[in-house]
Protein backbone atom coordinates (compact mmCIF):
# COMPACT_ATOMS: atom_id res chain seq x y z
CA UNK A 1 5.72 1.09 18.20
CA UNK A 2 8.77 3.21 17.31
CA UNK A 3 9.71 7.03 17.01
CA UNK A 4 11.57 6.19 13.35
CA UNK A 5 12.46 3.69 10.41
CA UNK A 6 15.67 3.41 9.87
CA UNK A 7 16.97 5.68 7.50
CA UNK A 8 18.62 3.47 5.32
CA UNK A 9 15.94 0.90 4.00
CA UNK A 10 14.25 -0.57 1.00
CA UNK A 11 10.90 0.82 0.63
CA UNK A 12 7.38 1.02 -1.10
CA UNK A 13 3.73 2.67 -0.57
CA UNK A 14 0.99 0.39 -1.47
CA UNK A 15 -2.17 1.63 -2.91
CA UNK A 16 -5.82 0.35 -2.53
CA UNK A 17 -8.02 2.72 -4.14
CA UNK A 18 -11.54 3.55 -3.94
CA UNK A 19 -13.46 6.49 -5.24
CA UNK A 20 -16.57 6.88 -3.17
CA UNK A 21 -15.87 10.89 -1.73
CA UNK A 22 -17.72 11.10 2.05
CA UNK A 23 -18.87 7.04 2.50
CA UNK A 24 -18.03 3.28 1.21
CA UNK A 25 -14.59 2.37 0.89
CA UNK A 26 -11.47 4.09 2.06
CA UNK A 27 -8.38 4.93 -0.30
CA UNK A 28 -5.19 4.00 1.75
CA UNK A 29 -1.22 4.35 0.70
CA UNK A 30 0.28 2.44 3.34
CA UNK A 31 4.32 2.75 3.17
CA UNK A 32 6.46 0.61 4.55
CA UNK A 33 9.91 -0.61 4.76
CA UNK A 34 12.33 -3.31 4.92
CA UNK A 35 15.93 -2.78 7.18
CA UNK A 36 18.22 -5.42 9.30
CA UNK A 37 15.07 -8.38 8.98
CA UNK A 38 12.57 -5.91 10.49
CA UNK A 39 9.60 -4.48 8.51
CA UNK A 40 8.27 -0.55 9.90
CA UNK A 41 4.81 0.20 8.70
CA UNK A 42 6.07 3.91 8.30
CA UNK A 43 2.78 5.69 7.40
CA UNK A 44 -0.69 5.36 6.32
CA UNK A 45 -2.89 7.75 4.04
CA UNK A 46 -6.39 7.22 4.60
CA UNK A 47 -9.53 8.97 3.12
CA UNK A 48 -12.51 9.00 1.51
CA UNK A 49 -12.62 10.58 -1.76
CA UNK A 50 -13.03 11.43 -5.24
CA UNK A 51 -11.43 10.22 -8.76
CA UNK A 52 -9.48 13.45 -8.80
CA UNK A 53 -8.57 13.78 -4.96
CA UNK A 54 -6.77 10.32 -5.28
CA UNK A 55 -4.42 11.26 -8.19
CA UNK A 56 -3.89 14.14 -6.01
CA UNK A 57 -3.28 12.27 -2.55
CA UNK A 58 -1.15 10.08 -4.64
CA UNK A 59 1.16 12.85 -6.29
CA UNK A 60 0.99 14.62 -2.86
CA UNK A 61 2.28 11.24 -1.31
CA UNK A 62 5.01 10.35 -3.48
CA UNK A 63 6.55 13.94 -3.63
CA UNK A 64 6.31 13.28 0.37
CA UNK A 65 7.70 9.20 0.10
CA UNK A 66 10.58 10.77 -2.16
CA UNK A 67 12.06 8.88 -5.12
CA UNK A 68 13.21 6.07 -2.92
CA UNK A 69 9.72 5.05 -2.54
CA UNK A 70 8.34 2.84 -5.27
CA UNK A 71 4.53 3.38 -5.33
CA UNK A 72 2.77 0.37 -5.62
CA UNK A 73 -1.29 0.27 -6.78
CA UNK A 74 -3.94 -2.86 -6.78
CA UNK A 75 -5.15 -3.36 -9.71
CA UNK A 76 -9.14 -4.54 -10.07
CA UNK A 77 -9.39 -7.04 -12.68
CA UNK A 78 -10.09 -6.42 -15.83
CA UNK A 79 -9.85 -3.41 -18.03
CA UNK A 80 -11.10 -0.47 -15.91
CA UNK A 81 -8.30 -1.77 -13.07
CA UNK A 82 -5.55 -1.42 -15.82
CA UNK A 83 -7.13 1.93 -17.33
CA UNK A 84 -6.76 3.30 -13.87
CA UNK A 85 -3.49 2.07 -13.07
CA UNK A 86 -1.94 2.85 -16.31
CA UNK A 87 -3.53 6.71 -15.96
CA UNK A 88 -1.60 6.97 -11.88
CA UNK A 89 1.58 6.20 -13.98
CA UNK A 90 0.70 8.86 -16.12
CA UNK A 91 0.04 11.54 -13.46
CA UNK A 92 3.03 10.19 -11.27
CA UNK A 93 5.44 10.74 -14.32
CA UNK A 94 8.81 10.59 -12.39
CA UNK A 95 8.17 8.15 -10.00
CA UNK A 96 8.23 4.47 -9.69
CA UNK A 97 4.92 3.80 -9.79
CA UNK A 98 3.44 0.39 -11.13
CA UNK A 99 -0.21 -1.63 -10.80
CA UNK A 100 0.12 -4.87 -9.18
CA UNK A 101 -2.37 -7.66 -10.74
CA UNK A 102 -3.59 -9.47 -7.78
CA UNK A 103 -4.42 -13.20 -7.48
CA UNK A 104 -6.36 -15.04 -4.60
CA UNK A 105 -8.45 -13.91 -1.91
CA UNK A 106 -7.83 -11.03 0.75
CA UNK A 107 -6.87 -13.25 3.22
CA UNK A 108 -4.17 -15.39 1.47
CA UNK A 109 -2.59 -11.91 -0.20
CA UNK A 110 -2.07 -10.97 3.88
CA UNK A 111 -1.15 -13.94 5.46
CA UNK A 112 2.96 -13.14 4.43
CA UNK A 113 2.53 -9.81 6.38
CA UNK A 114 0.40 -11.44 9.15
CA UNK A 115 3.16 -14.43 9.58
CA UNK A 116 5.69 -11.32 9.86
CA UNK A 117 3.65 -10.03 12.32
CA UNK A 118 2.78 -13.10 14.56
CA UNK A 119 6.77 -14.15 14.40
CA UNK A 120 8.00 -10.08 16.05
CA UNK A 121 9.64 -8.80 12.45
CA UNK A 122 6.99 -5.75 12.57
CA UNK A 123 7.19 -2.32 13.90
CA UNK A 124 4.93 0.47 13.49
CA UNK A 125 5.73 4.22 13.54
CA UNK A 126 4.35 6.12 15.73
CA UNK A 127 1.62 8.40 14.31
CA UNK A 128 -2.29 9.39 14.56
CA UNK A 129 -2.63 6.45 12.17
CA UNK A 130 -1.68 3.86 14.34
CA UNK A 131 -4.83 3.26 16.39
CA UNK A 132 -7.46 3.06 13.12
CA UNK A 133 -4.47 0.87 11.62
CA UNK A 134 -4.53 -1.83 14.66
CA UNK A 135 -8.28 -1.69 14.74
CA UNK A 136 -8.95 -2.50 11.24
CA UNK A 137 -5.70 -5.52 10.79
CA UNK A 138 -7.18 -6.94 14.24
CA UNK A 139 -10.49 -7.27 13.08
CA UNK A 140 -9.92 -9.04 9.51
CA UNK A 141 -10.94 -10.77 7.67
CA UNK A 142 -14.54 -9.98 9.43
CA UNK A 143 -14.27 -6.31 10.37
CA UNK A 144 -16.39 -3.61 8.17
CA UNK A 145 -13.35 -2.40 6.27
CA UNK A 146 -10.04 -4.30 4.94
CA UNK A 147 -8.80 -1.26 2.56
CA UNK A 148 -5.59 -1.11 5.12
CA UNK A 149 -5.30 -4.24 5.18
CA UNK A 150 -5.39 -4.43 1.29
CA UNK A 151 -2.82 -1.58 1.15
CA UNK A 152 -0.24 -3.38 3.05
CA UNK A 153 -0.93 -6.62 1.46
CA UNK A 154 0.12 -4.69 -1.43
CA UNK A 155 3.29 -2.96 -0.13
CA UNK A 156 4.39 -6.11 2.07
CA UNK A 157 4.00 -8.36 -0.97
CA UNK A 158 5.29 -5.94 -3.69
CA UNK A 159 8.42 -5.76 -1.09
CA UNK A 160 9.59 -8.55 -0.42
CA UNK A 161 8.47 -11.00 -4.20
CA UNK A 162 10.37 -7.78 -6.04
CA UNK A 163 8.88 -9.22 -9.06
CA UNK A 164 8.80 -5.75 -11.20
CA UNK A 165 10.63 -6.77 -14.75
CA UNK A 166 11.46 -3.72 -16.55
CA UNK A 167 9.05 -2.56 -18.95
CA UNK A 168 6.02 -4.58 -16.80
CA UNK A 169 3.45 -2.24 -15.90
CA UNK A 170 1.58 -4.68 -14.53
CA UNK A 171 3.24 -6.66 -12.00
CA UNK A 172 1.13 -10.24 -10.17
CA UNK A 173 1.38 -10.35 -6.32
């Protein structure tokens, strides 16, 4: 755990939503960054809440990330996961935001951030976050919750495979 990310860094929030205000899954931004060889989980968003409260969070988040931040979402197969990503990039108008299409299971999107993890290369900064964070990436793929985990799949994977072609809205992690 460390007081800062470097300041100079490539970086991206990842974005698992859910829209279940007060119970059932959690939406998460997770942001993190790349410097020097070293990944910094740099911040996570967590909540429980409604259709509109996300596009909120999100906006809220990306004004805070800055324009340096791409904002990366999952996108749910099929057409209601593109509807939904496609409407973010609508309400984030001025940011780099993009859905990611996502193949395979939960546990072999992770594994690149988990071999990161097992090998030193990740740092976390220190926040209030950090305990619920540990909790929930310790206790997957069999723990009540992997929306986290999902979140930094996204970011970790939309980081380092930079596989956004201009003009792709919907990008495959």
């Amino acid at each position: 755990i460390v007081d800062v990310a470097p300041a100079v860094a490539q970086r991206v929030r990842g974005w698992d939503t859910a829209t279940t205000k007060g119970g059932g899954d959690w939406t998460v931004g997770v942001k993190l960054s790349r410097a020097d060889g070293l990944f910094y989980v740099e911040h996570v968003e967590r909540e429980q809440m409604s259709a509109g409260e996300v596009e909120r969070r999100m906006l809220a988040m990306a004004r805070f990330d800055g324009a340096g931040c791409a904002q990366r979402e999952e996108m749910e197969k099929g057409s209601s996961g593109e509807i939904a990503a496609a409407a973010h990039t609508r309400y984030l108008a001025g940011f780099d935001h993009a859905g990611t299409r996502i193949t395979g299971d939960k546990v072999t999107r992770a594994r690149p951030f988990m071999a990161q993890c097992e090998a030193g290369n990740v740092r976390l900064v220190r926040g209030s976050w950090n305990a619920d964070y540990l909790a929930e990436l310790c206790s997957f793929p069999t723990g009540q919750h992997d929306d986290q985990v999902d979140a930094t799949s996204c970011a970790f994977n939309s980081l380092t495979l930079n596989v956004r072609a201009p003009g792709d809205y919907g990008l495959t992690i």
